[in-house]
PDB file of N, CA and C in Angstrom:
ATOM      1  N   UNK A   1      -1.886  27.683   6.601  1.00  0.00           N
ATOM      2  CA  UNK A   1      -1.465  28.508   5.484  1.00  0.00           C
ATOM      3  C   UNK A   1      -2.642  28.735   4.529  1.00  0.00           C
ATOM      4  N   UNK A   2      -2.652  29.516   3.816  1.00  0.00           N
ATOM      5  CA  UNK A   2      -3.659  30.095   2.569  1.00  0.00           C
ATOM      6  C   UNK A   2      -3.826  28.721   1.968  1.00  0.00           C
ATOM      7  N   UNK A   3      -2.846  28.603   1.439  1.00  0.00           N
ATOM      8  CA  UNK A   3      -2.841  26.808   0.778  1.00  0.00           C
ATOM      9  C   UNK A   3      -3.828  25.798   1.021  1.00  0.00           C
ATOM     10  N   UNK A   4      -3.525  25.701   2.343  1.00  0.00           N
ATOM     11  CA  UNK A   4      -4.145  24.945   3.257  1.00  0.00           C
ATOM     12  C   UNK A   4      -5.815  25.058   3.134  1.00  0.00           C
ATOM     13  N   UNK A   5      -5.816  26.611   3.324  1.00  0.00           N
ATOM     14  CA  UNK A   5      -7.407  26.666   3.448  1.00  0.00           C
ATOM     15  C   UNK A   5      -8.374  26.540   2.048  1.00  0.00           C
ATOM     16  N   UNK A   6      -7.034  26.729   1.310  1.00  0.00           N
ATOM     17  CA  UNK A   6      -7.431  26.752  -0.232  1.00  0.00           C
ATOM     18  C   UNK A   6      -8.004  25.240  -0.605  1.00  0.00           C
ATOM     19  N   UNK A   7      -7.190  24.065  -0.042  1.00  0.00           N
ATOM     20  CA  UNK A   7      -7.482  22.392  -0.141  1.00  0.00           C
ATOM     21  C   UNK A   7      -8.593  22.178   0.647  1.00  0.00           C
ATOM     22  N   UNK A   8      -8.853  22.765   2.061  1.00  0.00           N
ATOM     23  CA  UNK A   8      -9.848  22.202   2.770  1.00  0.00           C
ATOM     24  C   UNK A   8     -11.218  22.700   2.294  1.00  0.00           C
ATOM     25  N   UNK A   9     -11.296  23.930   1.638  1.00  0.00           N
ATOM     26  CA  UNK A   9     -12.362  24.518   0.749  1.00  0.00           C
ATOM     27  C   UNK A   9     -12.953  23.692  -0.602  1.00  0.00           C
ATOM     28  N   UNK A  10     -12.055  23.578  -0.874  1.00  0.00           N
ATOM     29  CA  UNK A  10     -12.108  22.671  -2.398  1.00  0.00           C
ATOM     30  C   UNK A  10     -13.061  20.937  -1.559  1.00  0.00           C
ATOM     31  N   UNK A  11     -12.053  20.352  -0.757  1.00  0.00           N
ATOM     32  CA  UNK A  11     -12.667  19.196  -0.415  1.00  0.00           C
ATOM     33  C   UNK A  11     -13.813  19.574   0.148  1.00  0.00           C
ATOM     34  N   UNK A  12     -14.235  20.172   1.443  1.00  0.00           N
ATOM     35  CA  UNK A  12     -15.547  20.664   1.642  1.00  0.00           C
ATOM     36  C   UNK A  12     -16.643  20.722   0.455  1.00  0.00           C
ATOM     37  N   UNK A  13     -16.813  21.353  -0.713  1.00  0.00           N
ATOM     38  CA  UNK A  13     -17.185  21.296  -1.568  1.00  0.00           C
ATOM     39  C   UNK A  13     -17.482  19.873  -2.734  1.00  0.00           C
ATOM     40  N   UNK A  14     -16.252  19.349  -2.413  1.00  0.00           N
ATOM     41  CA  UNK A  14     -16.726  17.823  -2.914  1.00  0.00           C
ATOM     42  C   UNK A  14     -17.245  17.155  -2.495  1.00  0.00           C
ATOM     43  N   UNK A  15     -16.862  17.001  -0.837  1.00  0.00           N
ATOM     44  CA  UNK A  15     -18.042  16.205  -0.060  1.00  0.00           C
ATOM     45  C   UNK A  15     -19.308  16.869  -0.268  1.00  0.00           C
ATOM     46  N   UNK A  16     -19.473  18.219  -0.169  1.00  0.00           N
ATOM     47  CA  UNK A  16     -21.198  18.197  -0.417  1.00  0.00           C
ATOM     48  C   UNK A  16     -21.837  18.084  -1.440  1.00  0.00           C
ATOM     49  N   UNK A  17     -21.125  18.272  -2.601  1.00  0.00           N
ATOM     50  CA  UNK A  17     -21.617  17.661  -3.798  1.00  0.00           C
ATOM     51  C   UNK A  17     -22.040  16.475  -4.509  1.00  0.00           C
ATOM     52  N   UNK A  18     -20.739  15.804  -3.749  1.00  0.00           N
ATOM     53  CA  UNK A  18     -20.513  14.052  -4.046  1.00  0.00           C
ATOM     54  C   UNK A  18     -21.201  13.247  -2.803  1.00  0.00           C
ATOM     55  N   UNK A  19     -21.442  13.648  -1.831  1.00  0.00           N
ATOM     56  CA  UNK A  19     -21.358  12.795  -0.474  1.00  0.00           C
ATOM     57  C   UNK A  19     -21.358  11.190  -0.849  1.00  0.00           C
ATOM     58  N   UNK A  20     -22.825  10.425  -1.157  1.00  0.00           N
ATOM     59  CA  UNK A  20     -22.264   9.252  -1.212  1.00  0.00           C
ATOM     60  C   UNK A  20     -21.985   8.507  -2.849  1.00  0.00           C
ATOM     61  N   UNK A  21     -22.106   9.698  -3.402  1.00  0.00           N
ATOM     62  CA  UNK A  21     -21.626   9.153  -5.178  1.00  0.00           C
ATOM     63  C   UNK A  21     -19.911   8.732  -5.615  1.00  0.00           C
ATOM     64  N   UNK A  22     -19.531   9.123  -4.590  1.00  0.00           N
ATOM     65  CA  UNK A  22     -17.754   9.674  -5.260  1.00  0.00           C
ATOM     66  C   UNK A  22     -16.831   8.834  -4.266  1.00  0.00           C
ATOM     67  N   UNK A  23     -17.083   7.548  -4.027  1.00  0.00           N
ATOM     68  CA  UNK A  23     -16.112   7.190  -2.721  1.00  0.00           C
ATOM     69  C   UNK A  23     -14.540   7.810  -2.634  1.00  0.00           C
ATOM     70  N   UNK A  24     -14.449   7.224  -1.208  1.00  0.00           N
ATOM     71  CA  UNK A  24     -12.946   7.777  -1.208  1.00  0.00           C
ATOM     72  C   UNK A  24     -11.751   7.434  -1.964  1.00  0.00           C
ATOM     73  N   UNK A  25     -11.859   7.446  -2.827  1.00  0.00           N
ATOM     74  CA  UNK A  25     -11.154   7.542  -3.878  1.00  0.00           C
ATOM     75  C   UNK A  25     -10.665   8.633  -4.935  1.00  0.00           C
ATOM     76  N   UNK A  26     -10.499   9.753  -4.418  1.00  0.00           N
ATOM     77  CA  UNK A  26      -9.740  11.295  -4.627  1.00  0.00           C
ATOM     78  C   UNK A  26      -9.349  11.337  -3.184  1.00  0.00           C
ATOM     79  N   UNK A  27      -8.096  12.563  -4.533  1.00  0.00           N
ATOM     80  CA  UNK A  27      -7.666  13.582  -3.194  1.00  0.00           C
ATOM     81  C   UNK A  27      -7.690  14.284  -4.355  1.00  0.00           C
ATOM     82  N   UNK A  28      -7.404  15.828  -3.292  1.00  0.00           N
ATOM     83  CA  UNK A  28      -7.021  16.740  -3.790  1.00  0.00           C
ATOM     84  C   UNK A  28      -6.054  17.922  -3.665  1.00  0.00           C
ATOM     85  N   UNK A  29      -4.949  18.976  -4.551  1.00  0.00           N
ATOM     86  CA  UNK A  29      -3.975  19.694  -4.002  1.00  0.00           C
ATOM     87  C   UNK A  29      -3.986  20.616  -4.914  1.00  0.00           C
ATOM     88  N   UNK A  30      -3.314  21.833  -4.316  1.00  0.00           N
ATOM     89  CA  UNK A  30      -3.534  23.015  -5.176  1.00  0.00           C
ATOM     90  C   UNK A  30      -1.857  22.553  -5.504  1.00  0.00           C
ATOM     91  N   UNK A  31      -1.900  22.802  -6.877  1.00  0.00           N
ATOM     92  CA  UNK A  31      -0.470  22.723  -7.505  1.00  0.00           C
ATOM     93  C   UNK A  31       0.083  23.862  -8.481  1.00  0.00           C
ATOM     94  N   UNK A  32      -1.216  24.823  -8.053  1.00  0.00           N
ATOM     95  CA  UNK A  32       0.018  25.997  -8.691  1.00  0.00           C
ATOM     96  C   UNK A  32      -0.050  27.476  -7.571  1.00  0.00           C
ATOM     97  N   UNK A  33       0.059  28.319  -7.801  1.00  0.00           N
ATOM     98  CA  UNK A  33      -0.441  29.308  -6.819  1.00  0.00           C
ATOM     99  C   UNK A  33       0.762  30.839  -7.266  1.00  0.00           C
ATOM    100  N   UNK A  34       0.257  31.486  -8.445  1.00  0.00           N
ATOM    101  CA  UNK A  34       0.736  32.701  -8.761  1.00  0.00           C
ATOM    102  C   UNK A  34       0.259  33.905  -9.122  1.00  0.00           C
ATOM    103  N   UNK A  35       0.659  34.852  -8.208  1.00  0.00           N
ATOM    104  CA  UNK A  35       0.265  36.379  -8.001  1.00  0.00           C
ATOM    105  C   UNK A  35       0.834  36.892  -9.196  1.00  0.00           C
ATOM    106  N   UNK A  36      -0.614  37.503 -10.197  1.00  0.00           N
ATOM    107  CA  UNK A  36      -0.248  38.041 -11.257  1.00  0.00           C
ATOM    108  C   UNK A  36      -0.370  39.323 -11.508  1.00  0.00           C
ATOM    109  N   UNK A  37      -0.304  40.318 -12.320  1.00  0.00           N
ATOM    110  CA  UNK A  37       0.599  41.328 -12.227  1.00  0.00           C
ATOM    111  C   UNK A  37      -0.987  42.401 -11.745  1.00  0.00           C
ATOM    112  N   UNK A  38      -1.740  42.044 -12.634  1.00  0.00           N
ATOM    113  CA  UNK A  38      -3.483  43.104 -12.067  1.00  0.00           C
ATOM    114  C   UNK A  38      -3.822  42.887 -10.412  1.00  0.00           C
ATOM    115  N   UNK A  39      -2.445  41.915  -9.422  1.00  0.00           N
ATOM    116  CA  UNK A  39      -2.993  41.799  -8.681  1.00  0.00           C
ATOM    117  C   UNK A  39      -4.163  40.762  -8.312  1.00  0.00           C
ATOM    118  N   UNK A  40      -4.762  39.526  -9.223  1.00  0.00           N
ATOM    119  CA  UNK A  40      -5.162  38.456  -8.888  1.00  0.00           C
ATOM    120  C   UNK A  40      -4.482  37.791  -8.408  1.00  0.00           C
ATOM    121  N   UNK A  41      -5.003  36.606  -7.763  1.00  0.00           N
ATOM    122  CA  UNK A  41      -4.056  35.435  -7.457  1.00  0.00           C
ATOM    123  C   UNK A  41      -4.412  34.015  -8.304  1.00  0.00           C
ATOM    124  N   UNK A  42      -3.878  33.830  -9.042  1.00  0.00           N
ATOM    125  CA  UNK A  42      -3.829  32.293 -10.111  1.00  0.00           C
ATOM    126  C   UNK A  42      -3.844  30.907  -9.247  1.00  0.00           C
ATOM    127  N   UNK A  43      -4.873  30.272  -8.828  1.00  0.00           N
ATOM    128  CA  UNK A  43      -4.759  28.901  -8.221  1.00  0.00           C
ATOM    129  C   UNK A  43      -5.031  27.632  -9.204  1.00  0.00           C
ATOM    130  N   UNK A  44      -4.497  26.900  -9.616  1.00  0.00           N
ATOM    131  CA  UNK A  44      -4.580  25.693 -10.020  1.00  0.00           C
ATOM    132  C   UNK A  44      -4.525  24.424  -8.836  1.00  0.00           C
ATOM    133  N   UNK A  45      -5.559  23.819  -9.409  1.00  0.00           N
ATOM    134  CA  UNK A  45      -5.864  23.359  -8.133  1.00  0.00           C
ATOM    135  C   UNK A  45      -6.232  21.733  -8.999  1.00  0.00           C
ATOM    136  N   UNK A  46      -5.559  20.655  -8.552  1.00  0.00           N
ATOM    137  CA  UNK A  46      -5.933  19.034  -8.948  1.00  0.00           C
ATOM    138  C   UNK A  46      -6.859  18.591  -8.282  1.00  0.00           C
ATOM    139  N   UNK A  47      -7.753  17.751  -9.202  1.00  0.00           N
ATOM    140  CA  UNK A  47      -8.778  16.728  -8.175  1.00  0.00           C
ATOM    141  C   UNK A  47      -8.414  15.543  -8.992  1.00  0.00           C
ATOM    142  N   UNK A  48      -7.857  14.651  -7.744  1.00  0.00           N
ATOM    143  CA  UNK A  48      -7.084  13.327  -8.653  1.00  0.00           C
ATOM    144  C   UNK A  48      -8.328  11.952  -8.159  1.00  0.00           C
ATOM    145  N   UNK A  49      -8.741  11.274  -9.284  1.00  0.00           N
ATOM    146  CA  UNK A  49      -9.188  10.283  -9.097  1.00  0.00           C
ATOM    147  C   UNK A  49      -8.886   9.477  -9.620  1.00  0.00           C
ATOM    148  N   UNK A  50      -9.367   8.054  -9.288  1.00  0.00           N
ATOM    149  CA  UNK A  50      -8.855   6.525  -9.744  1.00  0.00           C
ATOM    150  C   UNK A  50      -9.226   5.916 -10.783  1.00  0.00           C
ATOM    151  N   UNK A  51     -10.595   6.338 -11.178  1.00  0.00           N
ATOM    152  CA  UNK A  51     -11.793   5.775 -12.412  1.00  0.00           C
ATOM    153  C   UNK A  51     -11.996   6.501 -13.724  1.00  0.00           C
ATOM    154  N   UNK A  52     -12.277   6.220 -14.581  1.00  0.00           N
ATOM    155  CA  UNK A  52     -12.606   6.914 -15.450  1.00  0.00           C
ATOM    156  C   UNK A  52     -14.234   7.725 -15.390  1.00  0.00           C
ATOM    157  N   UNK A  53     -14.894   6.601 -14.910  1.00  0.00           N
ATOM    158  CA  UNK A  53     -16.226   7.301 -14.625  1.00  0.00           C
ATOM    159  C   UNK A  53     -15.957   8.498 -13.865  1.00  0.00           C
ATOM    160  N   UNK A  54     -15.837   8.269 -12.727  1.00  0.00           N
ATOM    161  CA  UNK A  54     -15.372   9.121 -11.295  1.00  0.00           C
ATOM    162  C   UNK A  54     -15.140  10.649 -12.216  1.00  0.00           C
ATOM    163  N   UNK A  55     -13.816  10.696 -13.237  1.00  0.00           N
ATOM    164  CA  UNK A  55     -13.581  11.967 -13.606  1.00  0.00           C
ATOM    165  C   UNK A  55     -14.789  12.553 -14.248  1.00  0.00           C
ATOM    166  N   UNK A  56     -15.258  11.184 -15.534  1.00  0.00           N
ATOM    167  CA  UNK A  56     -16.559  12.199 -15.949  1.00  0.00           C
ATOM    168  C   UNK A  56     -17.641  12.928 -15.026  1.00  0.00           C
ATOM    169  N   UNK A  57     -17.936  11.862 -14.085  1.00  0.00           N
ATOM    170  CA  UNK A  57     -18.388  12.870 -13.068  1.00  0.00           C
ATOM    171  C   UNK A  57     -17.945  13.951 -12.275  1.00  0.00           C
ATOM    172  N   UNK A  58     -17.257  13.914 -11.779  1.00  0.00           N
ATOM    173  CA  UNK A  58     -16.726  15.489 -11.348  1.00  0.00           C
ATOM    174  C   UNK A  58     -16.245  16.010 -12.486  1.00  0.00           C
ATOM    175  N   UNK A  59     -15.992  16.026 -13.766  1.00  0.00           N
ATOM    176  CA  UNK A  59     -16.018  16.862 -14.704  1.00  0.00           C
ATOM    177  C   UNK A  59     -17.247  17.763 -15.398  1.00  0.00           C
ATOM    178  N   UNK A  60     -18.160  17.100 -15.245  1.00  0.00           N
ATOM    179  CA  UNK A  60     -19.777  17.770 -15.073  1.00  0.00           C
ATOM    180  C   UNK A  60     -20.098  18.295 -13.923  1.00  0.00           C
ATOM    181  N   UNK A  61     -19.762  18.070 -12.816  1.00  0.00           N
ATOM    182  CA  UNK A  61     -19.702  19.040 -11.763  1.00  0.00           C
ATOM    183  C   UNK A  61     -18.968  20.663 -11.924  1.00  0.00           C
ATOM    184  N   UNK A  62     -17.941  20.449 -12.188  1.00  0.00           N
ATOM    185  CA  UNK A  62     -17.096  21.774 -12.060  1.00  0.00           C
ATOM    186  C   UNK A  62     -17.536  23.088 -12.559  1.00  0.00           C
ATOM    187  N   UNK A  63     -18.568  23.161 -13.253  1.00  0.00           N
ATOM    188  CA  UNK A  63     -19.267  24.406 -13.082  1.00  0.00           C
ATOM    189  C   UNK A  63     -19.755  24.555 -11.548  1.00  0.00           C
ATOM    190  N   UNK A  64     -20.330  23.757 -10.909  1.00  0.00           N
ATOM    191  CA  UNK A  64     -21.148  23.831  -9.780  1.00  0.00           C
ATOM    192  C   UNK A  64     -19.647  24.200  -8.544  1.00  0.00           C
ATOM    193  N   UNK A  65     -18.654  23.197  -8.972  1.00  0.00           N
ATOM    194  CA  UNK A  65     -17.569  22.978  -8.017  1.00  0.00           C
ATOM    195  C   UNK A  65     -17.111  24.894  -7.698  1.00  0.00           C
ATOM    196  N   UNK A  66     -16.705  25.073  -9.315  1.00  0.00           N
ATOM    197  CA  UNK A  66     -16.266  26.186  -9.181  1.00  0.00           C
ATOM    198  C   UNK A  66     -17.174  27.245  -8.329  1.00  0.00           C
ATOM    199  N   UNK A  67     -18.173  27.721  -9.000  1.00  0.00           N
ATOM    200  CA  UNK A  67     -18.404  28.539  -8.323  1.00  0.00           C
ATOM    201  C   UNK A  67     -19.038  28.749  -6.961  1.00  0.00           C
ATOM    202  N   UNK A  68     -19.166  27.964  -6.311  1.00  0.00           N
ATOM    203  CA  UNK A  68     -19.158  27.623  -4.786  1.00  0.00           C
ATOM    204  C   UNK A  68     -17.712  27.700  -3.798  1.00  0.00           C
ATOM    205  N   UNK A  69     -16.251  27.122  -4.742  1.00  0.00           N
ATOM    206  CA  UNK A  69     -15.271  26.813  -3.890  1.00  0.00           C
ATOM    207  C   UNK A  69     -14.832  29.009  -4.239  1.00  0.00           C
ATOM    208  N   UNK A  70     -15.123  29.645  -5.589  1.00  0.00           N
ATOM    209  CA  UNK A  70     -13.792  30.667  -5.476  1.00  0.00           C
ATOM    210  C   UNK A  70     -14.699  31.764  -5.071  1.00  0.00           C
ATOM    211  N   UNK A  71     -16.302  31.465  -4.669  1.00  0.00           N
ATOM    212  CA  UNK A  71     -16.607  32.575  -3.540  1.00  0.00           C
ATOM    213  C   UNK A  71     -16.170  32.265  -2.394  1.00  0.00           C
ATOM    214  N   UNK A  72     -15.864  31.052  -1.901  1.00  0.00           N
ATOM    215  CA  UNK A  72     -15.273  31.033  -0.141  1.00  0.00           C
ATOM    216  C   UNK A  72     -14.272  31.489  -0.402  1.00  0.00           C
ATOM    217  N   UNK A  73     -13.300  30.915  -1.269  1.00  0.00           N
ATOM    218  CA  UNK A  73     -11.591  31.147  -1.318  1.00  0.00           C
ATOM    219  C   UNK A  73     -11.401  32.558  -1.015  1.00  0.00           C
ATOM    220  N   UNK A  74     -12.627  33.690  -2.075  1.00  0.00           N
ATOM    221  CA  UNK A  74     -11.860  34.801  -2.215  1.00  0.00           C
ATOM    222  C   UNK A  74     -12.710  35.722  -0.634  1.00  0.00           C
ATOM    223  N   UNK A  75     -13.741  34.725  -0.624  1.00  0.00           N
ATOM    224  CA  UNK A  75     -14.032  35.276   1.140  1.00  0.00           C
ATOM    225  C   UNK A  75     -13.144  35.392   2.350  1.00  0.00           C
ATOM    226  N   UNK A  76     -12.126  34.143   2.140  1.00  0.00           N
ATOM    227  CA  UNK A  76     -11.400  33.921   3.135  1.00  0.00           C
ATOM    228  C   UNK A  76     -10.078  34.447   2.835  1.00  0.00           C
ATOM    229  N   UNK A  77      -9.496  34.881   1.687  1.00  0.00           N
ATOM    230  CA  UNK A  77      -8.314  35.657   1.404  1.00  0.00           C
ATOM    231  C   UNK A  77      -8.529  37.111   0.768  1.00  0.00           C
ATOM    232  N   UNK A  78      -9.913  37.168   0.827  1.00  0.00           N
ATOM    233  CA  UNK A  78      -9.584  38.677   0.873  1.00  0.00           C
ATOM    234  C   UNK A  78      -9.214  39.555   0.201  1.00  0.00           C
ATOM    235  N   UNK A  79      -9.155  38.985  -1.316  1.00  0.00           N
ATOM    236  CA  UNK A  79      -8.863  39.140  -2.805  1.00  0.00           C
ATOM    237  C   UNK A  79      -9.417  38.175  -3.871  1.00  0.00           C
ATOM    238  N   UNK A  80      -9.257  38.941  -5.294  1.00  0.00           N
ATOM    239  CA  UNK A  80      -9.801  38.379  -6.415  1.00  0.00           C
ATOM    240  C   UNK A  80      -8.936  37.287  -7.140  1.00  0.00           C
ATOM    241  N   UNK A  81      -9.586  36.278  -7.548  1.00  0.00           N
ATOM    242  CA  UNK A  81      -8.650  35.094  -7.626  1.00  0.00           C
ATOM    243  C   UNK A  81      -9.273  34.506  -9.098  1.00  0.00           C
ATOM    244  N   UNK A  82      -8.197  33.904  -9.223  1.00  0.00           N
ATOM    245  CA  UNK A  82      -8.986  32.916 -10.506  1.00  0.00           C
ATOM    246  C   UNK A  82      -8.238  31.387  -9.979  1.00  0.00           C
ATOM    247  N   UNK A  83      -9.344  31.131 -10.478  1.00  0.00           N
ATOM    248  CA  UNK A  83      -9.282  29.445  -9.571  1.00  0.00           C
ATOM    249  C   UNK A  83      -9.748  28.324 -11.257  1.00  0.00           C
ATOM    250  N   UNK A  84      -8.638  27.686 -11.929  1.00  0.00           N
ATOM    251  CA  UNK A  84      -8.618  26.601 -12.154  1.00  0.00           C
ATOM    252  C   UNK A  84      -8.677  25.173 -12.116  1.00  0.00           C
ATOM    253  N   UNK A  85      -9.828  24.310 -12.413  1.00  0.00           N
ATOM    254  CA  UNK A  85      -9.327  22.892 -11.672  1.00  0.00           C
ATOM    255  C   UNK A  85      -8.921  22.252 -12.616  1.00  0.00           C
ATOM    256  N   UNK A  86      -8.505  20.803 -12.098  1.00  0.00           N
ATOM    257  CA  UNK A  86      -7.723  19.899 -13.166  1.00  0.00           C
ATOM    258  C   UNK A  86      -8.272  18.734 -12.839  1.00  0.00           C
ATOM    259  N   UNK A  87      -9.045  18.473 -13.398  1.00  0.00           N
ATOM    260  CA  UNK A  87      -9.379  16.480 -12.700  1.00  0.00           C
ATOM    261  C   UNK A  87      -7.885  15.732 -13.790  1.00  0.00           C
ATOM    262  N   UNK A  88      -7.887  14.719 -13.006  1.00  0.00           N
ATOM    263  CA  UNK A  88      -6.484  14.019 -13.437  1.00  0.00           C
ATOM    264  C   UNK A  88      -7.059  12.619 -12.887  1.00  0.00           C
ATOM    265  N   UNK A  89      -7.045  11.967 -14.519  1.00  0.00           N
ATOM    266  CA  UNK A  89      -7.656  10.683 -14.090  1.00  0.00           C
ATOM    267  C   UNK A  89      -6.182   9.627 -13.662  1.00  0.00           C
ATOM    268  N   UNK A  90      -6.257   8.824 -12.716  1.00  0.00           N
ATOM    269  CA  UNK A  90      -4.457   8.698 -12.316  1.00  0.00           C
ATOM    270  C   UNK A  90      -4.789   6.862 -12.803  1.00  0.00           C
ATOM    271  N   UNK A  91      -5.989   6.900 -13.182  1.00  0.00           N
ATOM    272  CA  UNK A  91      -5.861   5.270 -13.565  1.00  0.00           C
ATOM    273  C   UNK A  91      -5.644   5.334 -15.217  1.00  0.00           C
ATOM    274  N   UNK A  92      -5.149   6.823 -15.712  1.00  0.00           N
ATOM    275  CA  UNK A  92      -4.257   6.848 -17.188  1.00  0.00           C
ATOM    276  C   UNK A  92      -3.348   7.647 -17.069  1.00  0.00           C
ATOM    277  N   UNK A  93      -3.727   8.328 -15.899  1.00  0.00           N
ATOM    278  CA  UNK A  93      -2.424   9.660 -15.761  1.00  0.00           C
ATOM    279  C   UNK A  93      -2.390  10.581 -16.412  1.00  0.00           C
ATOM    280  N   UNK A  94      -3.350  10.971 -16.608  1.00  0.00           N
ATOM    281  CA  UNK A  94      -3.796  12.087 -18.032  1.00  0.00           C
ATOM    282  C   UNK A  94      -4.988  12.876 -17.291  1.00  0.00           C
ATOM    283  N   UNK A  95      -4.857  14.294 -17.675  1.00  0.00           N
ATOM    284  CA  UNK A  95      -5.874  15.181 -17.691  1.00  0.00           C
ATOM    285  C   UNK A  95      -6.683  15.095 -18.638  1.00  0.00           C
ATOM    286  N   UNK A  96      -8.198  15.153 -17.860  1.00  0.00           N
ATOM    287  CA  UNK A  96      -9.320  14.665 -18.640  1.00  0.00           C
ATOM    288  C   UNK A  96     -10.271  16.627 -18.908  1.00  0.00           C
ATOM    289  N   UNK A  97      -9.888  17.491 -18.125  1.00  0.00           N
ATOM    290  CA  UNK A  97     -10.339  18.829 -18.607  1.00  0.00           C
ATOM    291  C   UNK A  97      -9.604  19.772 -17.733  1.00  0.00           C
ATOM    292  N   UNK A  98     -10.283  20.842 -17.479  1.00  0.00           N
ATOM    293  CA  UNK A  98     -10.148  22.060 -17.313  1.00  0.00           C
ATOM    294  C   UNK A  98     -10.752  22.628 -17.410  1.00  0.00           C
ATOM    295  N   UNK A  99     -11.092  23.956 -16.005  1.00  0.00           N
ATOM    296  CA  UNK A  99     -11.928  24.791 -16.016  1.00  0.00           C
ATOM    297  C   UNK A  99     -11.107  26.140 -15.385  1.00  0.00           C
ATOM    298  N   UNK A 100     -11.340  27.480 -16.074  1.00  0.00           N
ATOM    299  CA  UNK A 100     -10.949  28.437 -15.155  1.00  0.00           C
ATOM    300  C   UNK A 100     -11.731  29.774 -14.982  1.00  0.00           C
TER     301      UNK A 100
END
């Protein structure tokens, strides 16, 4: 599914960013996904980690994250998208930013 390729894009991108900085300790899921009226498509998309460090770091990433993951996305679907992330630190359970 789109979905699908939408998560394996995103992780692709973390592994090459993070390879051995970021152990396995994320995941990640697109948790929103709405077609808005100009015809974009709205993705919100979580990167959940365990640490507090962990988020600050991929929170200084996500300039880099972004614009690497929503040129494949919109390569591979074929439309203009806006792509949000959410790091979600889960060792407070709280969102630590946002980017869109």
């Amino acid at each position: 599914s789109d979905v699908d390729l939408v998560d394996d894009i995103v992780r692709e991108k973390i592994f090459r960013r993070f390879n051995q900085e970021l152990p396995y300790q994320w995941t990640n899921a697109t948790i929103g996904w709405t077609e808005l009226a100009n015809g974009f498509l709205k993705i919100d998309h979580a990167i959940y980690v365990y640490r507090p460090t962990h988020a600050r770091l991929v929170q200084g990433a996500l300039p880099h994250l972004h614009r690497r993951a929503l040129r494949d996305i919109q390569g591979v679907l074929h439309r203009d998208c806006h792509l949000a992330f959410h790091v979600l630190d889960k060792s407070v359970d709280r969102s630590v930013d946002r980017t869109e």
